[in-house]
Protein backbone atom coordinates (compact mmCIF):
# COMPACT_ATOMS: atom_id res chain seq x y z
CA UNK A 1 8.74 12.31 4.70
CA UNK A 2 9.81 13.84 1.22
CA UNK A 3 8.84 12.40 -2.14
CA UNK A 4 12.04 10.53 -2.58
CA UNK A 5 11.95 9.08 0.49
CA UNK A 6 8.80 8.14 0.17
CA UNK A 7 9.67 6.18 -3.27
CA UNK A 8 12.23 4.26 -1.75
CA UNK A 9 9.96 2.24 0.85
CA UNK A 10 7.82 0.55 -2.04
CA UNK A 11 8.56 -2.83 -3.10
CA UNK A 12 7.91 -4.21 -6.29
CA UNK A 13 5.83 -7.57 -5.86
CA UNK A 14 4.71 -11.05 -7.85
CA UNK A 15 3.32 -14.64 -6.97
CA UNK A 16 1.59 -17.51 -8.69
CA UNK A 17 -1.94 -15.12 -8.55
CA UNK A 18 -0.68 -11.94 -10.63
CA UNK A 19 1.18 -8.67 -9.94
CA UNK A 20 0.79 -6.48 -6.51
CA UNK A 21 2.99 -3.43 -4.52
CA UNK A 22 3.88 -3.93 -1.43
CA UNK A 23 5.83 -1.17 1.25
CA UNK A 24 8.08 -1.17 4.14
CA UNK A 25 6.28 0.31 7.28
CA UNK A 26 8.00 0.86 10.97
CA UNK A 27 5.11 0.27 13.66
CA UNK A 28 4.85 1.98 17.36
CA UNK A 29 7.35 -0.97 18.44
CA UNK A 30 9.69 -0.04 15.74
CA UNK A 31 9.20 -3.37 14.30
CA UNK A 32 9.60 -3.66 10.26
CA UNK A 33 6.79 -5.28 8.59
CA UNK A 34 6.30 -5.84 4.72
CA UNK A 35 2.52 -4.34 4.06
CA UNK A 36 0.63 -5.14 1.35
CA UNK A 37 -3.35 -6.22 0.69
CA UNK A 38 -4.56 -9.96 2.18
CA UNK A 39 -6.10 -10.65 -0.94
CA UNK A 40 -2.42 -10.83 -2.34
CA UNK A 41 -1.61 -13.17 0.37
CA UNK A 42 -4.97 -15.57 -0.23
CA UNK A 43 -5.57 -15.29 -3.68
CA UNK A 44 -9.01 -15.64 -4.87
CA UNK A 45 -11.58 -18.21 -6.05
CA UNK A 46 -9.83 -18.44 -9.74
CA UNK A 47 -6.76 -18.85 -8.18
CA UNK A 48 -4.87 -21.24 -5.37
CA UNK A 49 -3.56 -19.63 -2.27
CA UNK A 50 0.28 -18.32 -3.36
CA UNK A 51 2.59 -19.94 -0.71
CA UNK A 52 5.16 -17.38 -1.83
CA UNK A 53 5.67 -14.26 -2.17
CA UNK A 54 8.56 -12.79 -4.96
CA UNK A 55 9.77 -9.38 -3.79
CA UNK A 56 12.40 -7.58 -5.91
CA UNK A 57 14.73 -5.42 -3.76
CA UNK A 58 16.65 -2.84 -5.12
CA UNK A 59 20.40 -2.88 -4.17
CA UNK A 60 22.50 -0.25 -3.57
CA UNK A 61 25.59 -0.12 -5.88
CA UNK A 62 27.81 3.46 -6.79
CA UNK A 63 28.55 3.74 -3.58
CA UNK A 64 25.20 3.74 -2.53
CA UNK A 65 24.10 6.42 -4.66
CA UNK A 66 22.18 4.12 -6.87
CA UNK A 67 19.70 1.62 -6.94
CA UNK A 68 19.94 -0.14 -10.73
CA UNK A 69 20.30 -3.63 -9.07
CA UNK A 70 17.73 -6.06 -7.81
CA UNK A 71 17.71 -9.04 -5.60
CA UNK A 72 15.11 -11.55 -6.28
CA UNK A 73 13.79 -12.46 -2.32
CA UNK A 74 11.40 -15.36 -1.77
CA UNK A 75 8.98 -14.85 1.01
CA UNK A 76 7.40 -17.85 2.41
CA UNK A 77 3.60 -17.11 3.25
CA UNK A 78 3.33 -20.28 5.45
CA UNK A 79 5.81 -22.09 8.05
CA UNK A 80 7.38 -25.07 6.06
CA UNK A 81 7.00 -27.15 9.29
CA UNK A 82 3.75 -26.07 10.62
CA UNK A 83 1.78 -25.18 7.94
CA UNK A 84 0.48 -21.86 10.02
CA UNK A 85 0.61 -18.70 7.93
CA UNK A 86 3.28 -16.18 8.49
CA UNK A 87 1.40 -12.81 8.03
CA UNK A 88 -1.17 -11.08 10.09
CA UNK A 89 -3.93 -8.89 9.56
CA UNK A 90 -6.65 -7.27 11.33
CA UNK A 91 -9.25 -8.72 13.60
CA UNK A 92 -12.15 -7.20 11.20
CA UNK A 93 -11.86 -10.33 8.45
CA UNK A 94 -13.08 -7.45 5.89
CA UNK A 95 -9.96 -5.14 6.04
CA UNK A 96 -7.91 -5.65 3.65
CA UNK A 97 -4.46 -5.62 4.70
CA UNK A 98 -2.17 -7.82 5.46
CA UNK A 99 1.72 -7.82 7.38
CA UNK A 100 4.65 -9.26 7.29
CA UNK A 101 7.49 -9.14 9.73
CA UNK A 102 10.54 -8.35 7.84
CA UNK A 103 14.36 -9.21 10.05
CA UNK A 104 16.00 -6.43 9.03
CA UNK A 105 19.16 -8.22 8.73
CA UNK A 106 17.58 -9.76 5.38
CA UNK A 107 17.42 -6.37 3.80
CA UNK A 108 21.16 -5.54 4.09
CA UNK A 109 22.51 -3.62 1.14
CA UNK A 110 19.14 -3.29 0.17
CA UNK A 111 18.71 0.23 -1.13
CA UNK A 112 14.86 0.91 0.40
CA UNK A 113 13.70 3.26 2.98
CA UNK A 114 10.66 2.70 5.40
CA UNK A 115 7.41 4.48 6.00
CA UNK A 116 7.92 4.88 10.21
CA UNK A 117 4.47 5.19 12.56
CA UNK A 118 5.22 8.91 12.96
CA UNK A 119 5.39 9.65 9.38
CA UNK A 120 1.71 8.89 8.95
CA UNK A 121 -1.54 10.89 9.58
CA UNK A 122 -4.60 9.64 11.10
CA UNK A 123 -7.04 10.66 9.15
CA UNK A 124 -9.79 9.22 11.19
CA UNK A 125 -8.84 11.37 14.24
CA UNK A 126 -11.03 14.19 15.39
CA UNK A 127 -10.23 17.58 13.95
CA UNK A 128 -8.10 15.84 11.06
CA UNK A 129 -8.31 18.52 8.17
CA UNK A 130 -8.71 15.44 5.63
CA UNK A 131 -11.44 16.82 3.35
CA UNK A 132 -13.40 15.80 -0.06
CA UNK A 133 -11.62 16.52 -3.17
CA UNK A 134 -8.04 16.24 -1.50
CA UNK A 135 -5.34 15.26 -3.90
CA UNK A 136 -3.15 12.21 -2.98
CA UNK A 137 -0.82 10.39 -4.34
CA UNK A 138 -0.55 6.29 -5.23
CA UNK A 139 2.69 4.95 -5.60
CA UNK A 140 3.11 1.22 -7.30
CA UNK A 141 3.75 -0.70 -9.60
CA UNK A 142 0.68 -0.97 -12.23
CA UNK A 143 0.81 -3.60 -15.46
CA UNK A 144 -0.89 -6.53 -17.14
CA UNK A 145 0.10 -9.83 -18.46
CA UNK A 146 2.99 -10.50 -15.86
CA UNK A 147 4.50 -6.91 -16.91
CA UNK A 148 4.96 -4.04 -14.69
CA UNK A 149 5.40 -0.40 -15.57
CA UNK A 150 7.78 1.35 -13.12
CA UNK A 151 10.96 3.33 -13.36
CA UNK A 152 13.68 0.43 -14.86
CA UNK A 153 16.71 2.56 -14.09
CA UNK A 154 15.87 3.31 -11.02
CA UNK A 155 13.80 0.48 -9.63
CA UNK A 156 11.61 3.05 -8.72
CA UNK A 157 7.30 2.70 -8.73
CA UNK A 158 5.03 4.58 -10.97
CA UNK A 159 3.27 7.61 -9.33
CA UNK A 160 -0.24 8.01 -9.51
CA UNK A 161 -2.83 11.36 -8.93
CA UNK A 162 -5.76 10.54 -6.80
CA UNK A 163 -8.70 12.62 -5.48
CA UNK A 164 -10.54 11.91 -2.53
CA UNK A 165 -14.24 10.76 -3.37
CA UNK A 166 -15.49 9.89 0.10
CA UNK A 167 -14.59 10.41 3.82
CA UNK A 168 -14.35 7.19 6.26
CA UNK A 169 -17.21 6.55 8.02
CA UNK A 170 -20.06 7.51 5.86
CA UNK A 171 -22.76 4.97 4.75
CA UNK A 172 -22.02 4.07 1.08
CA UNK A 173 -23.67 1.90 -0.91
CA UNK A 174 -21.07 -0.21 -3.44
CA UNK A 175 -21.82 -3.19 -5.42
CA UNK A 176 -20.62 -6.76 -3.93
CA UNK A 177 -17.73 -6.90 -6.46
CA UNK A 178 -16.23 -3.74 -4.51
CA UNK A 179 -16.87 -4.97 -0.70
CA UNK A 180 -15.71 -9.01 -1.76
CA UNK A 181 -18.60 -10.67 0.59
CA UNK A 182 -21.76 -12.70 -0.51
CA UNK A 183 -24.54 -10.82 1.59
CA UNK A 184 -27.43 -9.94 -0.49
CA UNK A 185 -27.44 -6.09 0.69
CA UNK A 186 -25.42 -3.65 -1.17
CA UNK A 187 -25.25 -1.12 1.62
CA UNK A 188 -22.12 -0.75 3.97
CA UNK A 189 -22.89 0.95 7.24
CA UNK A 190 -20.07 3.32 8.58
CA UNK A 191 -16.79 1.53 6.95
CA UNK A 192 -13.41 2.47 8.22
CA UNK A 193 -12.35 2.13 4.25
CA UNK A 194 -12.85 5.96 1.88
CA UNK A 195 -13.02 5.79 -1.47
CA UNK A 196 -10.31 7.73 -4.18
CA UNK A 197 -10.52 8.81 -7.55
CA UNK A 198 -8.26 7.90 -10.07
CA UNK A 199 -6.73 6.18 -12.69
CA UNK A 200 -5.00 3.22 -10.74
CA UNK A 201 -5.37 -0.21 -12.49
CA UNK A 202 -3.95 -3.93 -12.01
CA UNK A 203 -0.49 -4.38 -10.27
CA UNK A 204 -1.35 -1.35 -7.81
CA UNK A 205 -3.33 -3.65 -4.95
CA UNK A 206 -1.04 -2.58 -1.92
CA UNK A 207 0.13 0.45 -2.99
CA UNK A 208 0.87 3.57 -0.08
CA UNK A 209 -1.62 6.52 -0.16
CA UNK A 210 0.43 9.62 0.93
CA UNK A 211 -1.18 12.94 1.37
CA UNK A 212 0.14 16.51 1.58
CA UNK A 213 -1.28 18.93 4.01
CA UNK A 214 -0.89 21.70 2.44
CA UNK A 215 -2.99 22.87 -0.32
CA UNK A 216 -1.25 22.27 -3.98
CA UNK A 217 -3.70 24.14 -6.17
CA UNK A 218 -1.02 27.17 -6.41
CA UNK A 219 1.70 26.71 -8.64
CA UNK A 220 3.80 27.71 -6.34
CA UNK A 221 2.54 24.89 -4.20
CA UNK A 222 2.69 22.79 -6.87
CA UNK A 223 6.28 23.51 -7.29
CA UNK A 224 7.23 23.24 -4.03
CA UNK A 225 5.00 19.96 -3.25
CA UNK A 226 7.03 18.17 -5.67
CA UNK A 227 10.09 19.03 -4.02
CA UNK A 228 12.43 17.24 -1.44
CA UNK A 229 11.45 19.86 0.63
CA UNK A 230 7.84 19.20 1.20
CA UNK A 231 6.65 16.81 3.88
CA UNK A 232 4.48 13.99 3.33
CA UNK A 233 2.21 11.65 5.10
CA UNK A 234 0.99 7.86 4.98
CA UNK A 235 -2.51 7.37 4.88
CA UNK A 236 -3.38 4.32 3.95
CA UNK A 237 -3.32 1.26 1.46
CA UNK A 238 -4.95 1.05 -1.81
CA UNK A 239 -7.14 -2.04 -2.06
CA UNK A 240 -9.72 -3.33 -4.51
CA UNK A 241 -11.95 -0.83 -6.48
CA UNK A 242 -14.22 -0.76 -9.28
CA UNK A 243 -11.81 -0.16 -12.09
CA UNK A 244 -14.86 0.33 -14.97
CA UNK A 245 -16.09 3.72 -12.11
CA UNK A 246 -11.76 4.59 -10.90
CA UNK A 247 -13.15 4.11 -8.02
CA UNK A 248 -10.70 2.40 -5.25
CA UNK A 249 -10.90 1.71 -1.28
CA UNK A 250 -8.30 2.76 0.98
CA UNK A 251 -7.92 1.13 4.16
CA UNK A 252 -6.78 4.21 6.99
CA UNK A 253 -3.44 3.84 7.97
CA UNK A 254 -4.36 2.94 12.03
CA UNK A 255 -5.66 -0.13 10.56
CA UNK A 256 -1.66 -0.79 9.25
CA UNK A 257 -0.56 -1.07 13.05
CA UNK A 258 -3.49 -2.73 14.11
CA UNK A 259 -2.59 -5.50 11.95
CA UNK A 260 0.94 -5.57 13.31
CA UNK A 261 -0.18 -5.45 16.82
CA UNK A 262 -2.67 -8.69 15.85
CA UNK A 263 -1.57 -11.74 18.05
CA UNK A 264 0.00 -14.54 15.76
């Protein structure tokens, strides 16, 4: 998927608990589901479960060569009648991620694309040539105080520079504020989650990770990695971090479909 493309599956999000990101995302099924972090969905101890979830969706308008509109769309976390919730998420209660199935016929004249299962890499697959100090990108929508910085004309996110810091799968040892449980240990054995480097602050909680193959150290990688030429892959979804260290989790993309193949 090229950059642009890649732009136009992020979705600007809000609810009663602060600012988040959310993206489109096209499982194995070719089902569309709304991703974005559970903690969004649940809140936190400070704060009330939201019920709902604000999206802003970009419409198209110039004859669909522009995107300076938005629609305002409620999304109800929880079925008005019985109370169960409407998203899923993985089996492991300690990933982070949460899904939402998204009609499609709710989107129309929305101006958004959608991450699909084959534009992702699994970066937890043998031979995967995912290595330390790989630059990524995080695309969101960062701000403070019920204000988010993006791209007003546009309606387009912010994007970020990452580096990766750790691979999945390695023991790490991260204080409790990073892994959100109350065990007394401080050491996480073999964690699906790696950990990126970067400057990514409030607002960005469900942001995409994408990742170019290629090296980009050239300039004339550079160049051309910028470009609408150059393909690039999902990899995951930015969660919580440890914003005094820039240090953030990403949850591996796999764990994305698991959560939409997660029985109601």
């Amino acid at each position: 998927m090229n950059i642009t493309a890649a732009l136009g599956c992020v979705i600007r999000l809000d609810h009663r608990g602060g600012l988040a990101t959310g993206f489109l995302y096209r499982n194995s099924d070719n089902d569309l589901y709304l991703v974005t972090n559970k903690h969004v969905v649940v809140g936190n101890k400070n704060v009330d479960s939201p019920r709902m979830l604000r999206a802003y969706i970009p419409q198209a308008t110039g004859g669909g060569t522009r995107r300076s509109n938005v629609k305002v769309m409620m999304i109800r976390l929880y079925d008005r009648v019985t109370k169960r919730k409407k998203w899923k998420t993985c089996a492991d209660p300690k990933v982070d991620i949460a899904v939402l199935k998204v009609a499609p016929r709710k989107l129309q004249g929305a101006f958004l694309t959608a991450f699909s299962h084959g534009d992702a890499a699994d970066i937890l697959a043998t031979g995967s040539d995912f290595t330390l100090g790989s630059s990524v990108l995080v695309l969101g929508f960062p701000g403070l105080a019920g204000d988010q910085i993006y791209d007003k004309f546009s309606n387009l996110p912010i994007v970020r520079h990452a580096s990766i810091a750790t691979l999945p799968f390695l023991t790490v040892t991260l204080p409790r504020a990073i892994r959100k449980d109350t065990s007394r240990s401080s050491t996480i054995y073999k964690e699906r989650f790696f950990l990126v480097d970067g400057v990514l602050g409030p607002g960005m909680s469900g942001s995409p990770v994408i990742w170019l193959r290629q090296s980009i150290h050239e300039k004339t990688e550079r160049k051309r990695a910028i470009g609408d030429d150059a393909s690039w892959s999902l990899i995951g979804i930015l969660s919580s971090g440890l914003l005094s260290l820039q240090l953030h989790t990403v949850w591996p993309v796999p764990l994305i479909e698991d959560a939409t193949q997660t029985e109601d």
